[in-house]
PDB file of N, CA and C in Angstrom:
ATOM      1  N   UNK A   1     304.486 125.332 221.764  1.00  0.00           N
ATOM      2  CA  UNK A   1     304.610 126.644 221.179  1.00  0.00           C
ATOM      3  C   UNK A   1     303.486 126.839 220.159  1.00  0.00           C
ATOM      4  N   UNK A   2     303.043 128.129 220.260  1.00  0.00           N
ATOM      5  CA  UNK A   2     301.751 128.268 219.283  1.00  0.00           C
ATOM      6  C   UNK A   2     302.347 129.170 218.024  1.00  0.00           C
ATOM      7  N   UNK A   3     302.377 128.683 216.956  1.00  0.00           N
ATOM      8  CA  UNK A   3     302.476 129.347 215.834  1.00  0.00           C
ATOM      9  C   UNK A   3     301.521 129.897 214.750  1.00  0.00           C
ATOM     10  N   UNK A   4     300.231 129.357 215.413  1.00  0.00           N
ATOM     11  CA  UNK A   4     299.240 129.691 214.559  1.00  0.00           C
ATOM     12  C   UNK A   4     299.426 130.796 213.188  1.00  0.00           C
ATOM     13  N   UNK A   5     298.794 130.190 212.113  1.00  0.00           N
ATOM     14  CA  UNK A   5     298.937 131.318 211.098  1.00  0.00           C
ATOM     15  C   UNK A   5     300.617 132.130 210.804  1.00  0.00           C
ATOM     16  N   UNK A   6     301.285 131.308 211.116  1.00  0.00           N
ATOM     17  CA  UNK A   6     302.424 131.835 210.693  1.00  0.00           C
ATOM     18  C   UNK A   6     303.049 130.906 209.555  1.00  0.00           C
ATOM     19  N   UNK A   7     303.952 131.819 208.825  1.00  0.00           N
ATOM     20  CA  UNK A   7     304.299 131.674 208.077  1.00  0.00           C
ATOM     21  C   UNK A   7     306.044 131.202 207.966  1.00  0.00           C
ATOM     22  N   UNK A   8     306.207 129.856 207.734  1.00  0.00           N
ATOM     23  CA  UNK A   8     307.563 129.672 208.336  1.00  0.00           C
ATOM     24  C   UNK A   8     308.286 129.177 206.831  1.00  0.00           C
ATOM     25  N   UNK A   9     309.611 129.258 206.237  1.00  0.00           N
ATOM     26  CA  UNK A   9     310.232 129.089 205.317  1.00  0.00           C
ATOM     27  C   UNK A   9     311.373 127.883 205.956  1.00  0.00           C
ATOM     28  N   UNK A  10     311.698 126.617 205.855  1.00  0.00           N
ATOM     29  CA  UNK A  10     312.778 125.654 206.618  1.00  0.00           C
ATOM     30  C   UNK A  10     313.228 125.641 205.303  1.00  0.00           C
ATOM     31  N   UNK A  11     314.866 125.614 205.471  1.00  0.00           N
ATOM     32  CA  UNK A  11     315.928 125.118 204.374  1.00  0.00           C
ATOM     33  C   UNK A  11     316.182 123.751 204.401  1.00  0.00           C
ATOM     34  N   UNK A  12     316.244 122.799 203.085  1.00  0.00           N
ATOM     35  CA  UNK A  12     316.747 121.225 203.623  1.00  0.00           C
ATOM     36  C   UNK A  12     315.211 120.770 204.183  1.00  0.00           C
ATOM     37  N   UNK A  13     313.973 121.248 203.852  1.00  0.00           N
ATOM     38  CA  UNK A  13     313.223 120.534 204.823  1.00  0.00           C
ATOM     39  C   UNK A  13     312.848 119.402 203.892  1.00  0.00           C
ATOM     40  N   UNK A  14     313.666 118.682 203.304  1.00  0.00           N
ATOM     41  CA  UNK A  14     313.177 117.404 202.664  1.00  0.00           C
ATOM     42  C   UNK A  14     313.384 116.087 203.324  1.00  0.00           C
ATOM     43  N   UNK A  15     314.323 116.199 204.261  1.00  0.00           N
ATOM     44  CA  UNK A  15     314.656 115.043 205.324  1.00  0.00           C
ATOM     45  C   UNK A  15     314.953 115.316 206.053  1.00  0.00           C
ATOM     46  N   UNK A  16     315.768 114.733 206.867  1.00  0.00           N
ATOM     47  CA  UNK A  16     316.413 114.555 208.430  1.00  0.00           C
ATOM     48  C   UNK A  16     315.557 115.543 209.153  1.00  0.00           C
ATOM     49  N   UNK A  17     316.909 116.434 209.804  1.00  0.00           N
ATOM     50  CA  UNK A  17     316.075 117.467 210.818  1.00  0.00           C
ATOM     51  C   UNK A  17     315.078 118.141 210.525  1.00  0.00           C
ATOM     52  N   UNK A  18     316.086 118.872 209.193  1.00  0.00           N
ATOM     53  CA  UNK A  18     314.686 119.855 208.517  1.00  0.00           C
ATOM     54  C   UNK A  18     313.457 119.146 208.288  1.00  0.00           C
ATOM     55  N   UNK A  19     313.142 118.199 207.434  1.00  0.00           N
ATOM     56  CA  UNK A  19     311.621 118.053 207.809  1.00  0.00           C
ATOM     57  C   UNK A  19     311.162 117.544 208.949  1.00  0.00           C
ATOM     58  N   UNK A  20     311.939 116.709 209.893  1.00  0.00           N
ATOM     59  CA  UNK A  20     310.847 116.835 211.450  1.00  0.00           C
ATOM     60  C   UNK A  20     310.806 118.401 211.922  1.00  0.00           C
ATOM     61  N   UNK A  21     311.774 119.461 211.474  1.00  0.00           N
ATOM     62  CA  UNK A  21     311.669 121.001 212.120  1.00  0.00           C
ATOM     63  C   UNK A  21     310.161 121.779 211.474  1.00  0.00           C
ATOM     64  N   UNK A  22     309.946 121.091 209.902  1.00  0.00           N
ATOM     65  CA  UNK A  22     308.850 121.234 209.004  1.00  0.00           C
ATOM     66  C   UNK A  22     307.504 120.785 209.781  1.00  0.00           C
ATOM     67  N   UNK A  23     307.485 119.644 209.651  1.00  0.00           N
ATOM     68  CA  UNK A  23     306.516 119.507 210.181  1.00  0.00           C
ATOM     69  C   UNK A  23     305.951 119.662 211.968  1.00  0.00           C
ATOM     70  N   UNK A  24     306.844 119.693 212.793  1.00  0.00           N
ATOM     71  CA  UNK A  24     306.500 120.275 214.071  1.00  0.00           C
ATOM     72  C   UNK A  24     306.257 121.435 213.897  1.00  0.00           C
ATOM     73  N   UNK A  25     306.503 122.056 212.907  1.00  0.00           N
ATOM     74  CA  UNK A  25     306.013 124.239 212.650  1.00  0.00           C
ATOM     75  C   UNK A  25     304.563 123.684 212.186  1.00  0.00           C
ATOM     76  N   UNK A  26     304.575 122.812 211.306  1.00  0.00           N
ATOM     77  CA  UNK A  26     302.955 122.957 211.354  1.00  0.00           C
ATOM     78  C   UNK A  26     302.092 122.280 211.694  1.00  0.00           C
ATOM     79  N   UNK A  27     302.384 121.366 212.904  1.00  0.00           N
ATOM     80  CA  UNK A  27     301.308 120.932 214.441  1.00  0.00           C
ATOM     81  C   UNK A  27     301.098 121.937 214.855  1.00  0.00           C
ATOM     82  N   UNK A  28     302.270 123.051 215.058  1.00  0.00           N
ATOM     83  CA  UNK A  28     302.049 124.124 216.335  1.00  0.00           C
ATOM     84  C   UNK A  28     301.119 125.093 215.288  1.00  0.00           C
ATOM     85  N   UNK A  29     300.847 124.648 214.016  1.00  0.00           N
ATOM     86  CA  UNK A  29     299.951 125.826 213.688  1.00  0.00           C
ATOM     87  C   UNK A  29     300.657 126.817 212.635  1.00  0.00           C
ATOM     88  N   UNK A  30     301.882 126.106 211.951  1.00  0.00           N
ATOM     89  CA  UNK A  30     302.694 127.226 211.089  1.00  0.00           C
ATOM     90  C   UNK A  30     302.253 126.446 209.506  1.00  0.00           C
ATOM     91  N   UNK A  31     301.926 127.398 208.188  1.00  0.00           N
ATOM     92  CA  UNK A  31     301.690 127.164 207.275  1.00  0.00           C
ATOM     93  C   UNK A  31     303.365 127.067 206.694  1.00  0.00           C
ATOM     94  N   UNK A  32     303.863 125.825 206.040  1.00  0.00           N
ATOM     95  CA  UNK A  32     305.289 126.072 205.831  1.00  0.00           C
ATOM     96  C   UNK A  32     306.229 125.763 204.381  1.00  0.00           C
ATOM     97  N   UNK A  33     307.160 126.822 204.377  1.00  0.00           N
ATOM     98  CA  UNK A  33     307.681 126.689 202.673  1.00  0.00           C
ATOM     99  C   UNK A  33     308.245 125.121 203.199  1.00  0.00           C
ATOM    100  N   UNK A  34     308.659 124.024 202.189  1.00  0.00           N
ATOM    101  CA  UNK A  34     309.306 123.525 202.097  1.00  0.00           C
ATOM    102  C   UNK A  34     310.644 122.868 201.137  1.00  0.00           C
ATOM    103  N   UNK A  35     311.494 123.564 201.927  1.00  0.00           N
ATOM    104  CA  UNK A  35     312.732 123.764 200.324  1.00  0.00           C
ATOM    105  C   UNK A  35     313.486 122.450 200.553  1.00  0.00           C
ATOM    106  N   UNK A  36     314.061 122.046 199.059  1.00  0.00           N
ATOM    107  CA  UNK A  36     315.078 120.974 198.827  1.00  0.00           C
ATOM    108  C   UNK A  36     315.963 121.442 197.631  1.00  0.00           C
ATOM    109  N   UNK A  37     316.893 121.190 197.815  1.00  0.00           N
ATOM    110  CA  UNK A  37     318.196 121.469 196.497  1.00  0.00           C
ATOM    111  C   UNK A  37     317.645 120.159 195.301  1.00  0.00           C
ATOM    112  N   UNK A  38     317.571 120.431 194.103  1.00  0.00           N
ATOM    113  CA  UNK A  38     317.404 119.957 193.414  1.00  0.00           C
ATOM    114  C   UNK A  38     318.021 118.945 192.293  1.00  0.00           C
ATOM    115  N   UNK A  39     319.745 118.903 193.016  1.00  0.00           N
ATOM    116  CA  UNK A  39     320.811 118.007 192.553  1.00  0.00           C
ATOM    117  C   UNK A  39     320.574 116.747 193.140  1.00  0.00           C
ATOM    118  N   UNK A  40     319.624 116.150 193.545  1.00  0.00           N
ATOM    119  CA  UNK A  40     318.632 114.604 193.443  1.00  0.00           C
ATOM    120  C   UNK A  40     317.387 114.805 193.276  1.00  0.00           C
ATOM    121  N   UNK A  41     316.787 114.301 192.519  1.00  0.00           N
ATOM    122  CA  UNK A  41     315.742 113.992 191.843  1.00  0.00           C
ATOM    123  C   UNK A  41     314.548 113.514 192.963  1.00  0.00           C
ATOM    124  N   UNK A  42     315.681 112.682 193.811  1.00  0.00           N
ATOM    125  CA  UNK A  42     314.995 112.180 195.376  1.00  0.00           C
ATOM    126  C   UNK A  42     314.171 113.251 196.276  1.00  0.00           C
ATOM    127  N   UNK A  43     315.214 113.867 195.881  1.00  0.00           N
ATOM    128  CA  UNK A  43     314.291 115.164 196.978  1.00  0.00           C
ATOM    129  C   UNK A  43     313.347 115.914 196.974  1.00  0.00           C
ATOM    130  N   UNK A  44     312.957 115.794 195.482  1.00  0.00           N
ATOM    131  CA  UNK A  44     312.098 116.629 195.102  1.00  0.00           C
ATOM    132  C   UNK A  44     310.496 115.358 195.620  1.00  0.00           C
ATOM    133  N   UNK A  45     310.888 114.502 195.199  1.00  0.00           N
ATOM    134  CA  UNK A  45     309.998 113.238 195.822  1.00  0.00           C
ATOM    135  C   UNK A  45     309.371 113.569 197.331  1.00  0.00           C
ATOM    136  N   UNK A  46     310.743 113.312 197.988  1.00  0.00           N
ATOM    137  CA  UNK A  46     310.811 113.735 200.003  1.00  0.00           C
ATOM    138  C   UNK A  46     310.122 114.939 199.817  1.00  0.00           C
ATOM    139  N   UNK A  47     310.415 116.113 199.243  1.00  0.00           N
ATOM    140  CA  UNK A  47     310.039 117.418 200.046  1.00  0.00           C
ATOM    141  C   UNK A  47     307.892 117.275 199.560  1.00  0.00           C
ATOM    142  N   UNK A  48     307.549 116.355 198.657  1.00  0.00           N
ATOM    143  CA  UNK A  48     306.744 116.700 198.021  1.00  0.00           C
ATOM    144  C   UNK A  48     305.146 115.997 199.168  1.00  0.00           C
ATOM    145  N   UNK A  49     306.324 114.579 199.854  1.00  0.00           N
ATOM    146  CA  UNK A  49     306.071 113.756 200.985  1.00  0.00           C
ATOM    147  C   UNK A  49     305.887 114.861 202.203  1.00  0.00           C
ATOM    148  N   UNK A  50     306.718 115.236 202.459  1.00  0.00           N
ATOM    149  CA  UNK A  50     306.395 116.256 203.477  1.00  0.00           C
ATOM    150  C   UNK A  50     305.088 117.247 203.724  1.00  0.00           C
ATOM    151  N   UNK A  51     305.183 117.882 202.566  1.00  0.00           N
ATOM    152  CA  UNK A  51     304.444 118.552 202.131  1.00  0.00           C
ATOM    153  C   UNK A  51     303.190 118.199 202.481  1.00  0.00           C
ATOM    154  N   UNK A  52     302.861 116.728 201.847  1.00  0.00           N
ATOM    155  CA  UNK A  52     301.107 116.010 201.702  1.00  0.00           C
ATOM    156  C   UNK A  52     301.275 115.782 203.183  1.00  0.00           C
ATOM    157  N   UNK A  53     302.139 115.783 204.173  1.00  0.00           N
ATOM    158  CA  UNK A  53     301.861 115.129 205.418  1.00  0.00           C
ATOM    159  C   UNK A  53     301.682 116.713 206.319  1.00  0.00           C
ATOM    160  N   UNK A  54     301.980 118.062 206.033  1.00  0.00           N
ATOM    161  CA  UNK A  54     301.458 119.247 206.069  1.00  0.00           C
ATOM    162  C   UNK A  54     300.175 119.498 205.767  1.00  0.00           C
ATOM    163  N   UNK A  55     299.797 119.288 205.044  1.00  0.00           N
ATOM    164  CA  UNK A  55     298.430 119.681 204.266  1.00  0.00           C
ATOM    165  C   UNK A  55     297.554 118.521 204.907  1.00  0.00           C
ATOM    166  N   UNK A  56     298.112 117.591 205.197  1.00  0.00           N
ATOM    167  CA  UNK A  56     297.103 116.591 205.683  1.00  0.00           C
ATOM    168  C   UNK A  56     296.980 116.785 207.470  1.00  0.00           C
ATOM    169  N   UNK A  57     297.959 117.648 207.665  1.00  0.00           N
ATOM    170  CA  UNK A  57     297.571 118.171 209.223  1.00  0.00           C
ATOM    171  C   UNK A  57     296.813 119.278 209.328  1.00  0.00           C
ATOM    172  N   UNK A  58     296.384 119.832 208.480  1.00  0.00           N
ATOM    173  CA  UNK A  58     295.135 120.755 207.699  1.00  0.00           C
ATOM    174  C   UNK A  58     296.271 122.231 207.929  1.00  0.00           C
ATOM    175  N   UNK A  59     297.282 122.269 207.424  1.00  0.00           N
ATOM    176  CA  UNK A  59     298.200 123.595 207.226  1.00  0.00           C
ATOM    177  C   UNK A  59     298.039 123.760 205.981  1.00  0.00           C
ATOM    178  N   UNK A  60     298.740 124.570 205.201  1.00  0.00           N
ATOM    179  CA  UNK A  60     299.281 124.668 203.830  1.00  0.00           C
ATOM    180  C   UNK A  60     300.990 124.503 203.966  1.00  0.00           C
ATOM    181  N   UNK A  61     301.211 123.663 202.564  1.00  0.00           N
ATOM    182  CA  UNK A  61     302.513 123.841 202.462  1.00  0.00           C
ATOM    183  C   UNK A  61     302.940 124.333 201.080  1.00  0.00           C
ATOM    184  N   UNK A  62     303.954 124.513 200.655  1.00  0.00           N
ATOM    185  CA  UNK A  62     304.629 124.716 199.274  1.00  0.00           C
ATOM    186  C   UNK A  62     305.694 124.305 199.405  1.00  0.00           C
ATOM    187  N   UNK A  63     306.083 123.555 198.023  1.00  0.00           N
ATOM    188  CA  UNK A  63     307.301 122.846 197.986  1.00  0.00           C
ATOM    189  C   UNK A  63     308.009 123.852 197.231  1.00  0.00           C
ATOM    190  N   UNK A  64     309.694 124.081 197.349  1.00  0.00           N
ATOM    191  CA  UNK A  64     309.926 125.588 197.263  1.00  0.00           C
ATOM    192  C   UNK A  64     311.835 124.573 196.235  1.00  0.00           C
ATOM    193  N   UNK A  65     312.247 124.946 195.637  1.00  0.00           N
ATOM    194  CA  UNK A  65     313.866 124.568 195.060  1.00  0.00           C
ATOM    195  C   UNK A  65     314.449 125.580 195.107  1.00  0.00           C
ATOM    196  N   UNK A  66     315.777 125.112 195.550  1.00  0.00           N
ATOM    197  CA  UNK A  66     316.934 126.248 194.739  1.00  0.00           C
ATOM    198  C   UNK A  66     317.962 126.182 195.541  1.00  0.00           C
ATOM    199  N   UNK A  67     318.938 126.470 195.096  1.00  0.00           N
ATOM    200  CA  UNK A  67     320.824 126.404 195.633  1.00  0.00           C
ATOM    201  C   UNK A  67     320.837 127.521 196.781  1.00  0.00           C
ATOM    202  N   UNK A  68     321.106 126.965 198.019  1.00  0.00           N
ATOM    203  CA  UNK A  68     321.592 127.988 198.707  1.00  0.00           C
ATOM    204  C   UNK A  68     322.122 128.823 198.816  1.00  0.00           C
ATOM    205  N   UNK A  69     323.620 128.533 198.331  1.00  0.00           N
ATOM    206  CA  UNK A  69     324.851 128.794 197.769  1.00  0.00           C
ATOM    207  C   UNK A  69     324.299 130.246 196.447  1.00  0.00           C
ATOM    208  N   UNK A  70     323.344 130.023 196.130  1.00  0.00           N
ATOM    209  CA  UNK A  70     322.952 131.316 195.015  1.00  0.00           C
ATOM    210  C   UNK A  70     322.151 132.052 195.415  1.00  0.00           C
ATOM    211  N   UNK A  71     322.879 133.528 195.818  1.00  0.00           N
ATOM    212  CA  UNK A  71     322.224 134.440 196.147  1.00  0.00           C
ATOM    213  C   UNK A  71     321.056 134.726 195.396  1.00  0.00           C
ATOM    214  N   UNK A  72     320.843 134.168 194.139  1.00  0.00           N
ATOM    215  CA  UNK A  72     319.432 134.818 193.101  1.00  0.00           C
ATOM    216  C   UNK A  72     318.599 133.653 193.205  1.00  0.00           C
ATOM    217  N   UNK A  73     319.082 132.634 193.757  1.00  0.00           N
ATOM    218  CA  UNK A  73     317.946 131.223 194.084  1.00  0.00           C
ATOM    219  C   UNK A  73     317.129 131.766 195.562  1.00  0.00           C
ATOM    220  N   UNK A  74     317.987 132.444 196.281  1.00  0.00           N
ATOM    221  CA  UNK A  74     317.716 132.601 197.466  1.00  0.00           C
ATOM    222  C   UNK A  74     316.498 133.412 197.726  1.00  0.00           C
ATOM    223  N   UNK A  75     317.046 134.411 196.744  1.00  0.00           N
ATOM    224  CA  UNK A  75     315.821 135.414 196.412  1.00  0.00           C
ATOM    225  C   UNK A  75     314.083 135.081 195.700  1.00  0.00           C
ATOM    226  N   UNK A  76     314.843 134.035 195.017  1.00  0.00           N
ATOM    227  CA  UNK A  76     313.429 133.461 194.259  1.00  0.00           C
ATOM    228  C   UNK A  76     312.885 132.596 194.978  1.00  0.00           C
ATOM    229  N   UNK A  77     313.148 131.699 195.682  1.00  0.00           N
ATOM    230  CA  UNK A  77     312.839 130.942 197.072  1.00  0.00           C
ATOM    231  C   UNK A  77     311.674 131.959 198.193  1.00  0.00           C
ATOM    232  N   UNK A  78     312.571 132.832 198.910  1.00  0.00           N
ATOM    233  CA  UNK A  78     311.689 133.890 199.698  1.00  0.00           C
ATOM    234  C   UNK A  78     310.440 134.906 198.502  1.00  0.00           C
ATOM    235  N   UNK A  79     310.773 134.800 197.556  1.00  0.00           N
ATOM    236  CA  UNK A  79     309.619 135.693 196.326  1.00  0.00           C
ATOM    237  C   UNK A  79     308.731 135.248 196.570  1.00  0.00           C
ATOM    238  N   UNK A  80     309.047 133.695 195.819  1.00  0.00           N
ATOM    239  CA  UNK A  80     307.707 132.596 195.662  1.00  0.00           C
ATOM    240  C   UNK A  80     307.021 132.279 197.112  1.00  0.00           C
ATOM    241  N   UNK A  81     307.796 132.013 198.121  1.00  0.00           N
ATOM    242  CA  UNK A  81     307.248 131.698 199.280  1.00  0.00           C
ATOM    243  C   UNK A  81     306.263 133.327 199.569  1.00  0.00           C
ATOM    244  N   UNK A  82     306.659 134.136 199.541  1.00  0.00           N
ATOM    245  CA  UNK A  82     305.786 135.238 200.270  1.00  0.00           C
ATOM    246  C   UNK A  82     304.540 135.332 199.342  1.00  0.00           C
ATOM    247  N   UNK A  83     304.694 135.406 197.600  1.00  0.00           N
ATOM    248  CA  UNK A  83     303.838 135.575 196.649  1.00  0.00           C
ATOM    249  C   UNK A  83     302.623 134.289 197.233  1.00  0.00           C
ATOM    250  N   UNK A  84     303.394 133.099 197.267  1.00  0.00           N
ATOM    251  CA  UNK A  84     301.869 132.242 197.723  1.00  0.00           C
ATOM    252  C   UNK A  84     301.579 131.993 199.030  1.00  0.00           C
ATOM    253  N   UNK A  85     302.442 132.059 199.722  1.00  0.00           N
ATOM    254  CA  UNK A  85     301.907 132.249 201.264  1.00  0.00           C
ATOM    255  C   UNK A  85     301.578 133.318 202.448  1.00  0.00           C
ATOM    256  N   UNK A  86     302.497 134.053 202.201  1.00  0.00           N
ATOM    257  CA  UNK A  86     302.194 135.122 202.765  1.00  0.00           C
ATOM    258  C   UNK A  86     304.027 135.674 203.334  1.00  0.00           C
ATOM    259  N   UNK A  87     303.708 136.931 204.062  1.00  0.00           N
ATOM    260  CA  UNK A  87     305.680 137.345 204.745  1.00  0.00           C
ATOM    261  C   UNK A  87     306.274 136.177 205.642  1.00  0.00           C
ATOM    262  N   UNK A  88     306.981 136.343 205.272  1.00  0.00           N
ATOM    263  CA  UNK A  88     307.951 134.857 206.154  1.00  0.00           C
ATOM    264  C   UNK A  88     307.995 135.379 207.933  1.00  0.00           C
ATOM    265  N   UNK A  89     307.503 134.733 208.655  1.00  0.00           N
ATOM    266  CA  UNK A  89     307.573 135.119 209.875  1.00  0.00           C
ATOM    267  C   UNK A  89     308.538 134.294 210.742  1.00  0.00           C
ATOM    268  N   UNK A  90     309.057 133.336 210.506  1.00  0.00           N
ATOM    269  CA  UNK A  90     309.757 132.026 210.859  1.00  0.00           C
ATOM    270  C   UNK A  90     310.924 131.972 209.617  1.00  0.00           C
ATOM    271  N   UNK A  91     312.104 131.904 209.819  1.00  0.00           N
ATOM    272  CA  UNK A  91     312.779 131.047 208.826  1.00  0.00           C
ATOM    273  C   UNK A  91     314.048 130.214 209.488  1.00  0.00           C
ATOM    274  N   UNK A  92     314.168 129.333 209.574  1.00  0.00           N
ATOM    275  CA  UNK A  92     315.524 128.108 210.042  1.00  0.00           C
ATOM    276  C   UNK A  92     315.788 128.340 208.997  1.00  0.00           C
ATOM    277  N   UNK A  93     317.259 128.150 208.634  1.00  0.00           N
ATOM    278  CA  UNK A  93     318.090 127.866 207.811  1.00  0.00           C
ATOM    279  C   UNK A  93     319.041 126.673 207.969  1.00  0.00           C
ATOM    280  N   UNK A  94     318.486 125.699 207.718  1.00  0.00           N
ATOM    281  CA  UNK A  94     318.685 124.097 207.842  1.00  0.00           C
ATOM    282  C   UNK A  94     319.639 123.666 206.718  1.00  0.00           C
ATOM    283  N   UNK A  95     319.520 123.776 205.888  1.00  0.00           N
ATOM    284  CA  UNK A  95     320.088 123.325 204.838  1.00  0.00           C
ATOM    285  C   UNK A  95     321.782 123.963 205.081  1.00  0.00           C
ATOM    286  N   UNK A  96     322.410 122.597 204.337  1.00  0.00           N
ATOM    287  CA  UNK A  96     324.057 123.297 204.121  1.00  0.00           C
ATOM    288  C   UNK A  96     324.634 122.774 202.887  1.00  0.00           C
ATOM    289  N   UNK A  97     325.784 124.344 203.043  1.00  0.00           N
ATOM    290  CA  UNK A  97     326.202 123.933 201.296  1.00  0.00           C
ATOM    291  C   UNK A  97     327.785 124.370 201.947  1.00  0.00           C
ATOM    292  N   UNK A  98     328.401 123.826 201.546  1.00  0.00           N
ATOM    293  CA  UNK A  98     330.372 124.110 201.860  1.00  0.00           C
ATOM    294  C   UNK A  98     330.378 124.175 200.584  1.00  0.00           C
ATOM    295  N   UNK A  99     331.233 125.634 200.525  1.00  0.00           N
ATOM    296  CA  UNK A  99     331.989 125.597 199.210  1.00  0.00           C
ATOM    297  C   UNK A  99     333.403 125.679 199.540  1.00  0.00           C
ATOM    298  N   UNK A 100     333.940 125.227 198.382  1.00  0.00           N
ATOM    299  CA  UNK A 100     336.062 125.187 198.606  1.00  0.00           C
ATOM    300  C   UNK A 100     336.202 125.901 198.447  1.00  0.00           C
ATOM    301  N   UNK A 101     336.948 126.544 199.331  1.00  0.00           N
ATOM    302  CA  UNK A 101     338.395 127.274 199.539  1.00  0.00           C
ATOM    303  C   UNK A 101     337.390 129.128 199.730  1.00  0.00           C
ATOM    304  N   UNK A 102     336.151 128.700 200.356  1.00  0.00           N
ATOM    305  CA  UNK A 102     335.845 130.013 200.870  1.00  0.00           C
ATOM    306  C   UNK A 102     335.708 129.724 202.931  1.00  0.00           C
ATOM    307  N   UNK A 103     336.335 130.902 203.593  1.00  0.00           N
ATOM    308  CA  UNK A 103     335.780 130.281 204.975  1.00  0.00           C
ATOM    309  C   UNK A 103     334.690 130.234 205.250  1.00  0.00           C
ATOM    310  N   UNK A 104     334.377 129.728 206.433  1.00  0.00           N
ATOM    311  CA  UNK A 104     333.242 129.581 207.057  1.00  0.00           C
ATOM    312  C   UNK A 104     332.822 131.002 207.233  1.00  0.00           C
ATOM    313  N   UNK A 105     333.331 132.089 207.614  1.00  0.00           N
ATOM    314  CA  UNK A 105     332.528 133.046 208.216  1.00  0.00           C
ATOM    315  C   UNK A 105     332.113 134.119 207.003  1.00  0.00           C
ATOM    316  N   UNK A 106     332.366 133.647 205.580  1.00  0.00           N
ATOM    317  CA  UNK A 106     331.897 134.193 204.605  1.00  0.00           C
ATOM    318  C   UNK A 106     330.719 133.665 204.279  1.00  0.00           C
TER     319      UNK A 106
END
C-alpha cells in the first residue's frame, strides 16, 4: 500500500500492535503522530524509540501524549499533530482505555 506523504495519527503506538501499525505507515511512505498515555514513564521512552526508528526510515515522526479517555487530551493530541505535521489523513485508534461502570457502546 502506498501512503506516500500522508499523514497518519496511531493511538498506543508505543508498543505491541500500535507501533508495528506505526511503523509499517511509514515504510509505505506515511509521516506518523506517535501517541502513548503517559501513566508510565516507560512509554514515553518506547514511543520516543519508535519514533527514531521512523525518522531513521527517512519519514517524520512526532511523539504525541494524552488520555484517551479525555475528550480535551484528544483534542490537543489531533491540534499538535496537524500544527506540526500537517491534516490527519490516516488515523487507527489503537489504544484502549475501559472505564467502570460506563458501557461499551458509550
Amino acid at each position: 500500500m502506498e501512503l506516500k506523504d500522508r499523514i497518519a495519527l496511531v493511538t498506543g503506538s508505543s508498543r505491541g500492535i500500535g507501533r508495528e501499525i506505526a511503523l509499517e505507515m511509514a515504510k509505505a511512505g506515511a509521516d506518523v503522530a506517535v501517541h502513548y498515555h503517559a501513566i508510565d514513564s516507560s512509554n514515553r521512552v518506547m514511543a520516543e524509540e519508535v519514533a527514531h526508528e521512523i525518522v531513521s526510515s527517512g519519514r517524520t515522526a512526532l511523539v504525541v501524549s494524552g488520555d484517551v479517555s479525555d475528550s480535551e487530551a484528544v483534542k490537543n493530541i489531533v491540534t499538535r499533530t496537524e500544527d506540526e505535521l500537517g491534516p490527519i489523513g490516516i488515523m487507527v485508534n489503537n489504544a484502549a482505555q475501559f472505564l467502570d461502570d460506563v458501557p461499551l457502546w458509550e
